[in-house]
Structure formats: structure tokens, C-alpha cells
Protein backbone atom coordinates (compact mmCIF):
# COMPACT_ATOMS: atom_id res chain seq x y z
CA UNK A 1 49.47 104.30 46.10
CA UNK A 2 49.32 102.65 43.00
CA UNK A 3 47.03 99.01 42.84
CA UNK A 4 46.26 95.97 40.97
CA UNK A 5 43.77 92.96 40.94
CA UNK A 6 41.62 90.79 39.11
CA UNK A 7 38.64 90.55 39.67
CA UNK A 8 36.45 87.78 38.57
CA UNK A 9 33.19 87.68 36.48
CA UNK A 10 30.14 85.29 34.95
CA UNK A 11 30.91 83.12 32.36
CA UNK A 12 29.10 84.22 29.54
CA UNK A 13 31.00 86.88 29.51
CA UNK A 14 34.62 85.38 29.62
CA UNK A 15 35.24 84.73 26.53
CA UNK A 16 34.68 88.63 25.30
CA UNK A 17 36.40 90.32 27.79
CA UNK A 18 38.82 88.45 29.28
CA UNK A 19 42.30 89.15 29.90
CA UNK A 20 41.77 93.35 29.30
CA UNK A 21 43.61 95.62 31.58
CA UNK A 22 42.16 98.68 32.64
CA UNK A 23 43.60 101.93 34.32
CA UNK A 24 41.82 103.97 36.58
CA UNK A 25 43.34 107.76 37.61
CA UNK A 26 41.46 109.72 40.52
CA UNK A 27 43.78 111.49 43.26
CA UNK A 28 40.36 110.51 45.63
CA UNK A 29 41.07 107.22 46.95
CA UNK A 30 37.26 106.82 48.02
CA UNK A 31 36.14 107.11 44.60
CA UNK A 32 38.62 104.02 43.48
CA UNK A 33 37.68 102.44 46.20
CA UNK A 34 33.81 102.74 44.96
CA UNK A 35 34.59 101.71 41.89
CA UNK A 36 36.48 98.87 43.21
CA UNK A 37 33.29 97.63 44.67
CA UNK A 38 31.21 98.12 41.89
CA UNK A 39 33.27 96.03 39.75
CA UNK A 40 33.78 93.27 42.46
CA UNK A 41 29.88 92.69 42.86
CA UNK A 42 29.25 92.52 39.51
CA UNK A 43 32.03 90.04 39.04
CA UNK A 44 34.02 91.25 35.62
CA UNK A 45 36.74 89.49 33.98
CA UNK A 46 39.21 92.29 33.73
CA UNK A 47 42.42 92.96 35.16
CA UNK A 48 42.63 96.33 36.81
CA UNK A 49 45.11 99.12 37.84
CA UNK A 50 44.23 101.61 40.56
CA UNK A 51 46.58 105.02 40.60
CA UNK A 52 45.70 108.56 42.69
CA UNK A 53 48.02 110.72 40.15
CA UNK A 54 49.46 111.09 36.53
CA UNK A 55 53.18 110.18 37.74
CA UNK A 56 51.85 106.63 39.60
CA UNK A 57 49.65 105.77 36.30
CA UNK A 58 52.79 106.64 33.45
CA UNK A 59 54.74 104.34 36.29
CA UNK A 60 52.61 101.75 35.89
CA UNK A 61 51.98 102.06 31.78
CA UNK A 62 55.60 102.25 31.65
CA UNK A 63 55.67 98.61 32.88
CA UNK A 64 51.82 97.48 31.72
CA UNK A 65 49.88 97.29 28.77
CA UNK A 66 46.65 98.64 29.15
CA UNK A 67 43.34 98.27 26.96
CA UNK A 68 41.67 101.43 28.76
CA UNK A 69 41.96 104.32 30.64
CA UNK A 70 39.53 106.07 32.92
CA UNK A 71 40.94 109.23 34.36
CA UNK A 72 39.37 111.64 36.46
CA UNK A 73 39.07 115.38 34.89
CA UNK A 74 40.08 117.58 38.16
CA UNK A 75 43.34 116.25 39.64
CA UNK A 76 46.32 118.44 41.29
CA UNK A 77 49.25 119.00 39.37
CA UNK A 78 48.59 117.47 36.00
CA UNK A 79 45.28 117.54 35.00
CA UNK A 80 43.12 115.16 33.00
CA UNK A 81 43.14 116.56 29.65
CA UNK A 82 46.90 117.41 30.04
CA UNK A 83 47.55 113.57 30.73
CA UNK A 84 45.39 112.91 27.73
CA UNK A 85 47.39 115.48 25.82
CA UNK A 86 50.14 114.05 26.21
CA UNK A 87 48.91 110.52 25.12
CA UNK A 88 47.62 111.30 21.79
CA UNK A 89 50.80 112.70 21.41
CA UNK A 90 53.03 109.36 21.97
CA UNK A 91 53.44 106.80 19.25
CA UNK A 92 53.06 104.02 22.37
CA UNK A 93 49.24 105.73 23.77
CA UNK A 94 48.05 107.20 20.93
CA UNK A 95 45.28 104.89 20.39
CA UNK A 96 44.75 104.26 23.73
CA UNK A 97 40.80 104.16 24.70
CA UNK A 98 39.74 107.18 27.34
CA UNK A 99 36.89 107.58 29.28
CA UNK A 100 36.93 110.80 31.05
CA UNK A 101 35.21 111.24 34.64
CA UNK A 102 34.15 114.42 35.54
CA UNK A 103 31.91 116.24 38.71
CA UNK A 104 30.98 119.23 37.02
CA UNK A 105 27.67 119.15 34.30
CA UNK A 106 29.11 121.18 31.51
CA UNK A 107 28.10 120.40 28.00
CA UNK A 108 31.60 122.44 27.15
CA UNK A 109 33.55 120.07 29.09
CA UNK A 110 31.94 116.86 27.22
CA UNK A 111 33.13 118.80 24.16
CA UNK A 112 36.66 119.95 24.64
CA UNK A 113 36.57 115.88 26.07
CA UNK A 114 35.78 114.13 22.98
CA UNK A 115 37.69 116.92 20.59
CA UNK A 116 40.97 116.16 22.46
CA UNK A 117 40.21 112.18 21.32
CA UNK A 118 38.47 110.96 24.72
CA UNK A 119 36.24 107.84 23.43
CA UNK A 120 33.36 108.80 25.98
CA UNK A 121 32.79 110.84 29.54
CA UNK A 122 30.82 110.12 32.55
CA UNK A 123 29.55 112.20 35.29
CA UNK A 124 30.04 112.10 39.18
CA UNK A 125 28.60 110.19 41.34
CA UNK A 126 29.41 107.22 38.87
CA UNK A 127 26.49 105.21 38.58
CA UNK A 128 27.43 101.35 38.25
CA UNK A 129 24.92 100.33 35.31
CA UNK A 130 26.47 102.95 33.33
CA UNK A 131 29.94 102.62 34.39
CA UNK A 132 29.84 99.22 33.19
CA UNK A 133 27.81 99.97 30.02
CA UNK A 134 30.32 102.36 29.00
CA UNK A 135 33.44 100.21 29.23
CA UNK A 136 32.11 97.11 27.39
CA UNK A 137 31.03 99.95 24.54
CA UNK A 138 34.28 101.57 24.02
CA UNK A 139 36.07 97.91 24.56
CA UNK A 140 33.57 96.52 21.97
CA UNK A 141 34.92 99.63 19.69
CA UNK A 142 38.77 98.81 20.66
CA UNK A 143 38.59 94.53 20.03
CA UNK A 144 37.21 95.81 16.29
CA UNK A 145 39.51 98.57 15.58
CA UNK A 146 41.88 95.44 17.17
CA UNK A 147 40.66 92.47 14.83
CA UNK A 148 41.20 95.23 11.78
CA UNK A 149 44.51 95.75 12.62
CA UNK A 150 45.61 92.41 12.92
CA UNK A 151 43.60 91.50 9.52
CA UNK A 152 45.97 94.61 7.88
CA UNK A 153 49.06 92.87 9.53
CA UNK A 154 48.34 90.06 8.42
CA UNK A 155 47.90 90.88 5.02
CA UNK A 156 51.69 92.87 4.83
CA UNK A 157 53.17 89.69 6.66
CA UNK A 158 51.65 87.56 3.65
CA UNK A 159 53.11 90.18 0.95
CA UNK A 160 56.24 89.97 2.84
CA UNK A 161 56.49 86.15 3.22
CA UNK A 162 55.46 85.44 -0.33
CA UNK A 163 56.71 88.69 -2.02
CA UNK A 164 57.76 86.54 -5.18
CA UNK A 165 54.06 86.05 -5.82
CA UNK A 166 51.75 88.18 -4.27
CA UNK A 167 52.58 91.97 -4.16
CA UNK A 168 50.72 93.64 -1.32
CA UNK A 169 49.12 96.34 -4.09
CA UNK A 170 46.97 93.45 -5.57
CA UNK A 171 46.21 92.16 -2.01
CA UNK A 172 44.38 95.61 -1.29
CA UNK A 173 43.15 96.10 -4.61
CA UNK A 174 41.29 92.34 -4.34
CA UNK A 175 40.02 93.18 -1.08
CA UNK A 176 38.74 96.68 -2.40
CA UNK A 177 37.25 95.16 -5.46
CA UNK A 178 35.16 92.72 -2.80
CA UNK A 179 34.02 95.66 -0.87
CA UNK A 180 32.90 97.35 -3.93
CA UNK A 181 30.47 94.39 -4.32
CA UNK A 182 29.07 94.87 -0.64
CA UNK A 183 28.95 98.33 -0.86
CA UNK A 184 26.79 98.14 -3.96
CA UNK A 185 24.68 95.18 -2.34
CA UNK A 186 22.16 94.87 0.67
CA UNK A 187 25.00 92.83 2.26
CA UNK A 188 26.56 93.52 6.23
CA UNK A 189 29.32 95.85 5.08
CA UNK A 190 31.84 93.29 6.75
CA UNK A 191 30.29 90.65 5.07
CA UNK A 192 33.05 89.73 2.62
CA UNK A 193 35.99 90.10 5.64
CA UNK A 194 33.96 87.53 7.64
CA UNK A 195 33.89 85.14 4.86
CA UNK A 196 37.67 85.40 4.27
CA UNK A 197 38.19 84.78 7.84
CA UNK A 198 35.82 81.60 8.00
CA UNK A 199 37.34 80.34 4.74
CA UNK A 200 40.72 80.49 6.17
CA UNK A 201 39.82 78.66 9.20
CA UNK A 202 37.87 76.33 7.49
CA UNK A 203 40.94 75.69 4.87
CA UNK A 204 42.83 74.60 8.06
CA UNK A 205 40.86 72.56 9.39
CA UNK A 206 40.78 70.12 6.13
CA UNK A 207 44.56 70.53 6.94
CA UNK A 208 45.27 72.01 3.16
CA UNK A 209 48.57 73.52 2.55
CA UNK A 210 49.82 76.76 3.88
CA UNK A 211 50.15 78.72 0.35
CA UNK A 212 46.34 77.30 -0.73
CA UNK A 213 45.19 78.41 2.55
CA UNK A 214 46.31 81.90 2.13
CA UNK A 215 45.12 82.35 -1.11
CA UNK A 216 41.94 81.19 -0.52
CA UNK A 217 41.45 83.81 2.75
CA UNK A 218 42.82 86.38 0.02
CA UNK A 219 40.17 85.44 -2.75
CA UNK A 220 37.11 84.16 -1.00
CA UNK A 221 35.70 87.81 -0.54
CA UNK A 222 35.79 88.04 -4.49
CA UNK A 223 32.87 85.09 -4.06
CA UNK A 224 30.15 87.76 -5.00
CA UNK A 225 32.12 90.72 -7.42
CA UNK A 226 29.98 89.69 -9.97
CA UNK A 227 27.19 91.87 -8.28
CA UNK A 228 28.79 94.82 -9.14
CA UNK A 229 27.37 93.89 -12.77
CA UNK A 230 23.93 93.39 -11.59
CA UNK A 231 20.83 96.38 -12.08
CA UNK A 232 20.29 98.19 -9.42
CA UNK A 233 15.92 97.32 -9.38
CA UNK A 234 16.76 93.76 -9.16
CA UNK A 235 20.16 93.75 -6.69
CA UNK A 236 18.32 96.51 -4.52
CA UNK A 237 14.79 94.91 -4.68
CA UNK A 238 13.30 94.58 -1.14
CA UNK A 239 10.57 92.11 -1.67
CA UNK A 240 9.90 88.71 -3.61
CA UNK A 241 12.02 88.56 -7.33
CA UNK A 242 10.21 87.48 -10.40
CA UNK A 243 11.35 84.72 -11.88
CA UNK A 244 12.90 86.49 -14.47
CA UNK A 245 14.86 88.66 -11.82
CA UNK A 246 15.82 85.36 -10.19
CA UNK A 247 17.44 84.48 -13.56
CA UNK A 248 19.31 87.95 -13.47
CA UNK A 249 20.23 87.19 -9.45
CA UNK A 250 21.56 83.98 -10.57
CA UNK A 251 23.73 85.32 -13.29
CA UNK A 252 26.50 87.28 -11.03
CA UNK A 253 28.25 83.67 -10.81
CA UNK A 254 29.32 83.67 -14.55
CA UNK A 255 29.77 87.45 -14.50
CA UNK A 256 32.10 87.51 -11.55
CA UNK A 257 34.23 84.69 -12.91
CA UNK A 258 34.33 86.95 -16.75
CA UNK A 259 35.19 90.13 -14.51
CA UNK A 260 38.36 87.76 -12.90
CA UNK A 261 39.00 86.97 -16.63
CA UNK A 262 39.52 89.81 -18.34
CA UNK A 263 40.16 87.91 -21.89
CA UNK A 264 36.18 86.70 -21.25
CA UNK A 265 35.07 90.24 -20.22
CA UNK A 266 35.08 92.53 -23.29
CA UNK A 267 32.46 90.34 -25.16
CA UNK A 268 30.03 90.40 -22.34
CA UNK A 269 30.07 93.80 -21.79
CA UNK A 270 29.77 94.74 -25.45
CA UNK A 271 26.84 91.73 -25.81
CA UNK A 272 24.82 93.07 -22.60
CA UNK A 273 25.88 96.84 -22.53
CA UNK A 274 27.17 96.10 -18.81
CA UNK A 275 27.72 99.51 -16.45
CA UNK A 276 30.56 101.21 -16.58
CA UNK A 277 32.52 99.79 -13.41
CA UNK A 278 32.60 96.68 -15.39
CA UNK A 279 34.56 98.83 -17.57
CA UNK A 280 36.90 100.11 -14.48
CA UNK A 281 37.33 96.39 -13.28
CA UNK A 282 38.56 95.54 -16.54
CA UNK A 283 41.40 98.00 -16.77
CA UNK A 284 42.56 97.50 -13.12
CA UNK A 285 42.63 93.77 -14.00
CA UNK A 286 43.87 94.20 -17.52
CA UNK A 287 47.00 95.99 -15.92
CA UNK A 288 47.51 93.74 -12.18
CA UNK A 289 46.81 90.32 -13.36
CA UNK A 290 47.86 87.77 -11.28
CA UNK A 291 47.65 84.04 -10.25
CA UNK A 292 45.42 84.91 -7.38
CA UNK A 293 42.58 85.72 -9.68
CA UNK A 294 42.43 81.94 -11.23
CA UNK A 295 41.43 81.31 -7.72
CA UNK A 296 39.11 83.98 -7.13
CA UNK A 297 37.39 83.22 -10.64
CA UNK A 298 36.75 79.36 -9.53
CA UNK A 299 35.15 80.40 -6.51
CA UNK A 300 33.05 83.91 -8.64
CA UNK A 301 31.80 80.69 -10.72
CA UNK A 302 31.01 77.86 -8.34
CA UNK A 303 30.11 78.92 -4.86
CA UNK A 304 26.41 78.32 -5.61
CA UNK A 305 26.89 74.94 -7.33
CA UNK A 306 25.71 72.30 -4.85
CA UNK A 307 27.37 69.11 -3.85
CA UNK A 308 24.20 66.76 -5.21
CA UNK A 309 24.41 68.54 -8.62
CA UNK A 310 21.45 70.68 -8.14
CA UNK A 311 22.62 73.97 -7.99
CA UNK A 312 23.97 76.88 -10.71
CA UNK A 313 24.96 78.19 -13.14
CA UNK A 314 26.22 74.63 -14.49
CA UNK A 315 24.96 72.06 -12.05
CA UNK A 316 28.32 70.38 -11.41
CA UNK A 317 28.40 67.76 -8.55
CA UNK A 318 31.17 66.49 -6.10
CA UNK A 319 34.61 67.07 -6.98
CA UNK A 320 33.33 68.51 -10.13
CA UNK A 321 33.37 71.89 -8.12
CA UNK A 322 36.67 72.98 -7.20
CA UNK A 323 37.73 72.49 -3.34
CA UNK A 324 38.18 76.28 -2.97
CA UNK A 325 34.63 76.76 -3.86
CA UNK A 326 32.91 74.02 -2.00
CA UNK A 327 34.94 75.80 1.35
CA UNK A 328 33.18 78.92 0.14
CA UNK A 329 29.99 77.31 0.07
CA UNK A 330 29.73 76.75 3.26
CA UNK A 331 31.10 79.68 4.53
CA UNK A 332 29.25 82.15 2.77
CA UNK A 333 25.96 80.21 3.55
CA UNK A 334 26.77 80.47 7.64
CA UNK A 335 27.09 84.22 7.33
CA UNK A 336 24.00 84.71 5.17
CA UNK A 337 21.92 82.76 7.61
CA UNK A 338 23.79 84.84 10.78
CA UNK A 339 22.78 87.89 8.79
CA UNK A 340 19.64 89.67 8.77
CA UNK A 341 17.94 90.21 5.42
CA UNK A 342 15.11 92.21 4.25
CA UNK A 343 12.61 89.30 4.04
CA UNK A 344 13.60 87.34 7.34
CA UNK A 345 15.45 87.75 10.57
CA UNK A 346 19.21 86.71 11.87
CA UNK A 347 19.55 83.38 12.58
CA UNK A 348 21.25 82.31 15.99
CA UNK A 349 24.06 80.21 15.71
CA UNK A 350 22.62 77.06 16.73
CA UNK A 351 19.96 77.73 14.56
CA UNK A 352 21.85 78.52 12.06
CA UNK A 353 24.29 75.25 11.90
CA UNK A 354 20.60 73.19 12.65
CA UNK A 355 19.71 74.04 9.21
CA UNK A 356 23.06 73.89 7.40
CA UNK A 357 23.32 70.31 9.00
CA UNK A 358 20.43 69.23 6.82
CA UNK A 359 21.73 70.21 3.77
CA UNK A 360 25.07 68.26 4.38
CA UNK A 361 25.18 65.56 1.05
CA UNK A 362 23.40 67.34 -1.05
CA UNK A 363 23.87 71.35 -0.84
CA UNK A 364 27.76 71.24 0.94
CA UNK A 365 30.60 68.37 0.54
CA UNK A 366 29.74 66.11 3.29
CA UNK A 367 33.37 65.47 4.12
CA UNK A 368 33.69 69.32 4.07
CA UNK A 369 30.79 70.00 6.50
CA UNK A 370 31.65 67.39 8.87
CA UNK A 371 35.34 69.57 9.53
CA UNK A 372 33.08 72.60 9.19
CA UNK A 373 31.17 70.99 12.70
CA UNK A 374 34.30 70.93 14.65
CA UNK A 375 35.29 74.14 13.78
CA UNK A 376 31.86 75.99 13.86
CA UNK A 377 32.57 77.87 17.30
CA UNK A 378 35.41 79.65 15.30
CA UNK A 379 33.27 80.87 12.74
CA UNK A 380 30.56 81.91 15.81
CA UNK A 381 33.47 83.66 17.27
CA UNK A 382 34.60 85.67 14.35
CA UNK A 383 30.91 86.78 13.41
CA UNK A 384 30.42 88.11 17.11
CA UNK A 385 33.85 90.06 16.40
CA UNK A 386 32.50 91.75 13.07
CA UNK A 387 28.66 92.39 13.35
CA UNK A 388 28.23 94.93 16.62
């Protein structure tokens, strides 16, 4: 007979896990009733199924959606890897997470398991320690693949909605473009996502207008393309930069805003015999123009420009640096302190905001920061999402 709870669990854990449904499949009823206890004294947030055969569990995924299934290997009738056969072969399961459960040690069966797309396998008798380790891994692994997903959606919903202006081509080529930069950098490889996401939510928060805020979650990972640009001993350098390697650093602010203005770019590269992606930018550019990349330049230019005047490469001040760029600021600064670098650790995120605080007024807009405070449990949220 088919069953269903909730079951509760601690509270530093809530606001991970909550609301996922799980489906367990074993025809023995002692083993679900096992794991039933095993979940109930360690006092998880998920919602859970309970079904003793393939028919009760497509009866109950016919009327549920689930975040997990963990089926049993050795069942009468249908099987375990039939029932995860047929899964992978539906449009509506396909990417449905699996953990198979089996009572017989076979490295063969662990194989044929993960080759017919099961995320992970345990062994009978199920231990609890690893029961539960295994389900927050492979839900970690699903609320990323998840958060992608949504980010892609997103982006086609924009294209749609403002198809006059923004063709969805440019959208991935922009984000590409900003991944280029990471990938050639000792930056997080989500590093320029993150930023786009805390820019957004940051853009909202000041209560800007809908079309600014989108293109400003759409151009803020261009903040550091001018990188791309940069030699490899100084971008890739592990210890202390000269000063003259500082100056190089320093210089990926006016690069990146030449590389988002192409009519800027062929006299740099010619002057300082730039690589050859510079070269690459510039024809996908020359050819995709589009009134995105005024935005993105701004914020290439003056992300590192500080609010008290001090900063580079021009030492503007206030509302001399444009809004998009002072939203930047602060964004990109949060991630780089949440972010472990070669020369220091992470930073937690009280930590983190403890020492952003104290540059509010003369490094960030103080008007800026002070929205950035109320919001700052998003951006803690969304950099737990991206950096497992």
C-alpha cells in the first residue's frame, strides 16, 4: 500500500531542503518501514512517498511531482532497472534523480546502475549516515542543474518578452563572452552567473525599472571581459604583483569597455599587439552590435571606480559613475570576498558584509549599500546555490 508524510527536520536545514518530495520503491514493507524511522529521528524536511511496487509508485507520480527516487534493484514483476528504463525514456521522468538500492555486492551491478542514468547506488542493510549523505548529494546536484534551468528560461522568456530589442542569439553570445573571461581567469567558474543574479536583485531593490533591470542582469557578467586581454604571467600569477603588473591588472577596465566598443578596439590592438581573441571579440561584435553593449561597456569601465573618487582607471566620484556600475560594485565585491583566492581564504557571509559595511561612503554609493543591507540574505542565498 502506497504512503505519504512529512516528516519534520532542524532548522538550519529548512531553508535548503524544504518542500522536496521523495519516492521510495521496495516490495519489503520492513525495509520502508526502516527507512521511515531513520528519517523520522533525524528529523528532515522532506515530503515523502512510500510504494511496495512499480504500478503503486507510476500511480502516485502520475498524480505527484517528485524531486527523487529511491527504488530497490530486486522487485517481482518489474524490476528496478526496467522501471528506470522506462523513465529515461519519458519526456515527464527523464531527468528524474535515482538512487538505486541493492542487497547484492557486485561492482557489475553499480555499473550497469549508473550507465542506465542512476545518479548513485547504495547497498543493503542501508546505513542511516549514508542514506542521508547520499540524498542531500544528489539533491544538492538536482537544485543546481534546477537554478540553471530556470536561469536558461529565464533568459528565452526575456528574448521573448522584449524580442524587438534583444534577440536571444546576443543574450547567449554576452553570456559566453563573460564565461570566456572566467574561464581564462583564476575566478569560481560561476562567478560571472552569480554576479548577474545579485545585480538583478540588487537593481530591484533600488526599485529601478523593469527593462534597466533586465539589462543590467544581462550585462553585469561582461564586468570583467576585459581580462581576456590580459598576459597570461600576470592574470595567472599566484603570488604578490609588482607594481608594474598591478598597472597591467588595473588596465582590463579600459580594455573591456574598447572590446564592448568595437569603433575603440582596432587602435588598441594594433598600438599594444593584443592576443588574438581580442581579434575574435571584435568580429563577433563588429557583426551583433547591440544596445545592450552601451551598458555592458559602462559597467567594463567603471566597476572599480569608487564612490569617494579614489578608485580607477579615471577616479570619478558619486553620480559621476553610472548607476549600473556602482550596482556592480557592490556585487562583484560580495562574491570576491565569498570566494576563495590564492592569497587568502573565503570569507563567511557575515564576515563578508562586516567588511563591505566599512567601506560604505567611500568605496560603494552609500544610498546603494544601505538597499544592498536589506537584501544581503538574497545574495547569501544565491552564492550557497552556485558554489558546492
Amino acid at each position: 500500500m502506497a504512503m505519504e508524510m512529512k516528516i519534520k527536520m532542524s532548522p538550519q536545514m529548512q531553508n535548503h531542503w524544504a518542500d522536496q518530495h521523495l519516492l521510495f520503491l521496495d516490495d519489503d514493507i520492513s525495509v520502508l518501514k526502516s527507512i521511515n524511522r531513520i528519517l523520522i529521528q533525524k528529523r528532515v524536511d522532506w515530503h515523502f512517498s512510500f510504494a511496495t511496487c512499480v504500478a503503486e509508485a507510476l500511480d502516485l507520480m502520475s498524480k505527484t511531482t517528485f524531486d527523487m527516487l529511491i527504488t530497490d534493484i530486486k522487485m517481482p514483476g518489474r524490476d528496478g532497472f526496467h522501471f528506470l528504463k522506462s523513465l529515461r525514456e519519458s519526456p515527464d521522468w527523464a531527468d528524474l534523480p535515482v538512487i538505486m538500492v541493492t542487497g547484492l555486492d557486485s561492482p557489475r551491478i553499480k555499473t550497469k546502475a549508473i550507465e542506465m542514468g542512476a545518479a548513485d547506488l547504495l547497498s543493503k542493510p542501508i546505513r542511516p549516515e549514508e542514506l542521508l549523505a547520499r540524498i542531500h548529494s544528489v539533491l544538492l546536484e538536482k537544485r543546481k542543474l534546477d537554478e540553471y534551468k530556470a536561469h536558461n528560461d529565464y533568459l528565452r522568456d526575456l528574448a521573448s518578452e522584449h524580442s524587438r530589442e534583444i534577440e536571444s542569439g546576443k543574450i547567449e553570445m554576452i553570456l559566453r563572452l563573460a564565461k570566456a573571461a572566467d574561464f581564462r581567469s583564476n575566478e569560481d567558474g560561476n562567478h560571472v552567473i552569480r554576479v548577474g543574479y545579485y545585480a538583478k536583485i540588487l537593481s530591484e531593490q533600488l526599485g529601478v525599472d523593469r527593462a534597466f533591470s533586465d539589462k543590467l542582469f544581462i550585462t553585469s557578467p561582461l564586468h570583467d571581459i576585459g581580462k581576456i586581454a590580459l598576459p597570461d604571467a600576470v592574470l595567472m600569477k599566484s603570488g604578490k604583483l609588482t607594481e608594474k603588473e598591478w598597472a597591467i591588472t588595473k588596465s582590463h577596465c579600459e580594455l573591456g569597455h574598447d572590446l564592448l566598443s568595437p569603433g575603440l578596439l582596432k587602435d588598441r590592438a594594433s598600438s599594444q599587439n593584443l592576443s588574438k581573441m581580442v581579434s575574435v571579440v571584435f568580429d563577433v561584435y563588429e557583426t551583433t552590435r547591440n544596445h545592450l553593449l552601451d551598458m555592458a561597456a559602462e559597467i567594463a569601465l567603471a566597476h572599480h571606480e569608487w564612490y569617494d573618487g579614489s578608485g580607477y582607471p579615471y577616479g570619478r566620484k558619486g553620480e559621476q559613475i553610472p548607476l549600473a556600475a556602482r550596482i556592480v560594485a557592490i556585487a562583484d565585491s560580495y562574491d570576491a570576498l565569498r570566494t576563495k583566492k590564492s592569497y587568502r581564504p573565503a570569507y563567511e557571509h557575515g564576515k563578508a558584509l562586516a567588511m563591505m559595511q566599512k567601506l560604505s561612503s567611500t568605496q560603494f554609493d552609500p544610498h546603494i549599500f544601505e538597499e544592498f543591507e536589506k537584501c544581503a540574505d538574497d545574495f547569501k542565498r544565491i552564492y550557497l546555490l552556485e558554489s558546492f
